[in-house]
Protein backbone atom coordinates (compact mmCIF):
# COMPACT_ATOMS: atom_id res chain seq x y z
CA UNK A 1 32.83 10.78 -20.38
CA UNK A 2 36.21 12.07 -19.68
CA UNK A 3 39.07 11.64 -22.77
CA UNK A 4 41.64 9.70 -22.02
CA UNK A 5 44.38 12.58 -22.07
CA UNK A 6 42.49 14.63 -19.64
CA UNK A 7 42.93 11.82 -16.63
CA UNK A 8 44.79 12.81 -13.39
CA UNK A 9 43.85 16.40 -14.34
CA UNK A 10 41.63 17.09 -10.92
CA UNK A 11 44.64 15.86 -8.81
CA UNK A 12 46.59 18.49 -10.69
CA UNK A 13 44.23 21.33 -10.37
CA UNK A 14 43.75 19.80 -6.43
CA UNK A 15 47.69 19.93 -5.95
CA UNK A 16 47.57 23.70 -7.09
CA UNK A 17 45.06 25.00 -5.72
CA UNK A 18 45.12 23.47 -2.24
CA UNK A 19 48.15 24.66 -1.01
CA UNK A 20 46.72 28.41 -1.92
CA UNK A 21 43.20 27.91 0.19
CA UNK A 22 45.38 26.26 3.18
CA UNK A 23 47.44 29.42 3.17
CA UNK A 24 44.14 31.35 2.64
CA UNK A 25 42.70 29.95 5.78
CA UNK A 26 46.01 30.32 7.64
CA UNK A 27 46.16 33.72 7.06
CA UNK A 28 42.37 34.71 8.03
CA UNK A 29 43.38 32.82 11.69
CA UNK A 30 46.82 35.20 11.79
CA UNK A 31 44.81 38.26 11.73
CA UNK A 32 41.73 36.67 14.37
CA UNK A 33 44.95 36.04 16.85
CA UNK A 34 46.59 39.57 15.90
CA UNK A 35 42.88 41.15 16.22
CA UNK A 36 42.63 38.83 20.01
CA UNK A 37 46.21 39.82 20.76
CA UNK A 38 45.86 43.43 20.28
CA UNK A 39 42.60 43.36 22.21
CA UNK A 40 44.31 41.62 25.37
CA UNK A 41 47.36 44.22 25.09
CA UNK A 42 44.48 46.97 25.43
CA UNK A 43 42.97 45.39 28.35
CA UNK A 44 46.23 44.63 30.36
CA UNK A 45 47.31 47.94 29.76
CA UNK A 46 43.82 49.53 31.21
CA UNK A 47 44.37 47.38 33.83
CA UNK A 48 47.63 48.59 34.61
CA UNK A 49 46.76 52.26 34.35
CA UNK A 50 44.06 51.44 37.32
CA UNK A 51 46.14 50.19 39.27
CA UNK A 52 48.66 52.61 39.21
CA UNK A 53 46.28 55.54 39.13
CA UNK A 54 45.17 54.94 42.07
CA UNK A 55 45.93 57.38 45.34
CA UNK A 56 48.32 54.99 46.49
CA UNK A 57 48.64 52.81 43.84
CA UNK A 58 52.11 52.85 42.01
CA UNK A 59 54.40 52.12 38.27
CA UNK A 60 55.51 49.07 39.99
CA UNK A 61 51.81 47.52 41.39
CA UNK A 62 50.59 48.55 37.85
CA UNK A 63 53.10 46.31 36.30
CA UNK A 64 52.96 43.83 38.02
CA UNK A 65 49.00 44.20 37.43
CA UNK A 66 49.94 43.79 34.09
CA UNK A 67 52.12 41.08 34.47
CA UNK A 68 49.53 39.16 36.33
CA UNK A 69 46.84 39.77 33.46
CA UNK A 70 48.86 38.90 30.55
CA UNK A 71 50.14 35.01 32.14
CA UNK A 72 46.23 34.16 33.03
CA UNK A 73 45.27 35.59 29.63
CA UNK A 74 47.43 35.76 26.98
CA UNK A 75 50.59 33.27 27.80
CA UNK A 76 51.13 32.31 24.01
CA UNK A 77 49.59 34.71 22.52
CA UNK A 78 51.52 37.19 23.20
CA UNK A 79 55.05 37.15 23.05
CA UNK A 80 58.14 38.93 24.09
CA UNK A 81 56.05 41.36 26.00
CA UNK A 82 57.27 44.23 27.54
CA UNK A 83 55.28 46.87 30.12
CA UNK A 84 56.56 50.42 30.29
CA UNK A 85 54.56 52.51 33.42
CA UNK A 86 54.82 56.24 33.52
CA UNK A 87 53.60 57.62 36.31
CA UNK A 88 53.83 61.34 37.28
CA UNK A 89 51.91 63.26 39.83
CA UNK A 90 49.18 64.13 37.31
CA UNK A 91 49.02 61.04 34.99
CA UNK A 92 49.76 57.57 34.30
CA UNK A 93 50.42 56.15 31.02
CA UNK A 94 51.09 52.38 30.52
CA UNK A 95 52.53 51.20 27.39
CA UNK A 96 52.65 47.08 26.35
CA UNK A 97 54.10 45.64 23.40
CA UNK A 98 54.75 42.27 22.16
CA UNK A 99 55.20 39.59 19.36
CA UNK A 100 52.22 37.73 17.98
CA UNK A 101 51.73 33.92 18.59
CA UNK A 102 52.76 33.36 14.60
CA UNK A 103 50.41 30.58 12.85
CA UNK A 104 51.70 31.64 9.31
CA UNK A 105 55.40 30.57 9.05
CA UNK A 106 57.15 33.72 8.77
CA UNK A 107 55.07 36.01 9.65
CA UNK A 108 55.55 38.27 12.44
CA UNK A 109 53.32 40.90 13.70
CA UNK A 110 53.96 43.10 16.75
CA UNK A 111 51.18 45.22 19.31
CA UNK A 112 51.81 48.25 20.81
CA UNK A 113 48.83 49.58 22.87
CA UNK A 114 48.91 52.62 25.16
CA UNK A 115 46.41 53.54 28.38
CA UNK A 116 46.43 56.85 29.94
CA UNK A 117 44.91 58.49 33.17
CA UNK A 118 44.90 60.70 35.39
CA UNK A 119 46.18 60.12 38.80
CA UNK A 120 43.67 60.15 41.31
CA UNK A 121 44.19 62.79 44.28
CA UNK A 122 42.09 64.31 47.39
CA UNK A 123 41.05 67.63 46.53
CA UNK A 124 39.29 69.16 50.28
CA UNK A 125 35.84 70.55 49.49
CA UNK A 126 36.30 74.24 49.70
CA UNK A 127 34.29 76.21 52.09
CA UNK A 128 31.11 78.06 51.21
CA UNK A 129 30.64 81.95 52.67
């Protein structure tokens, strides 16, 4: 049997303790989207580097690869993006950043992932003696 001066306690404790486990929870679904986001960034990136490794593949069709990946994938999850494509005669390296979808108010988190490989090229077969 509860005292009398000890009523209303549980919706005091409730009131102070909820607010802590609802930002608990909030937080543990941040870091799933960060962890999704930063896994999408890698992908789109590899994409991009396949593209543009290609023989006649190009910065600009690996970007837009990119591009292309990102809106069917990861349209709110991943924010402010931006695709940088290096390609040189030896390598490509494809670098995409953005913002995090945010779920906790205030918290921002950003994803930089990078791809690299080597261009692909027609070497002849040399001749045996």
């Amino acid at each position: 049997m509860r005292r009398r001066e000890e009523r209303g306690a549980t919706a005091v404790e409730l009131a102070i303790i909820f607010p802590a486990v609802m930002l608990l929870v909030m937080l543990i679904v941040q870091f799933a989207v960060a962890a999704h986001a930063h896994h999408l960034a890698e992908a789109a990136a590899h994409e991009a580097a396949g593209v543009a490794k290609r023989h006649d593949g190009t910065g600009p069709a690996g970007r837009a690869r990119a591009e292309e990946f990102l809106a069917g994938n990861a349209a709110t999850i991943l924010r402010d993006r931006s695709i940088a494509v290096q390609r040189t005669p030896v390598q490509v390296q494809v670098t995409v950043t953005g913002t995090v979808m945010s779920v906790v108010p205030g918290l921002n988190l950003s994803v930089t992932k990078t791809a690299a490989a080597p261009v692909e090229r027609y070497v002849p077969p040399r001749s045996q003696p």
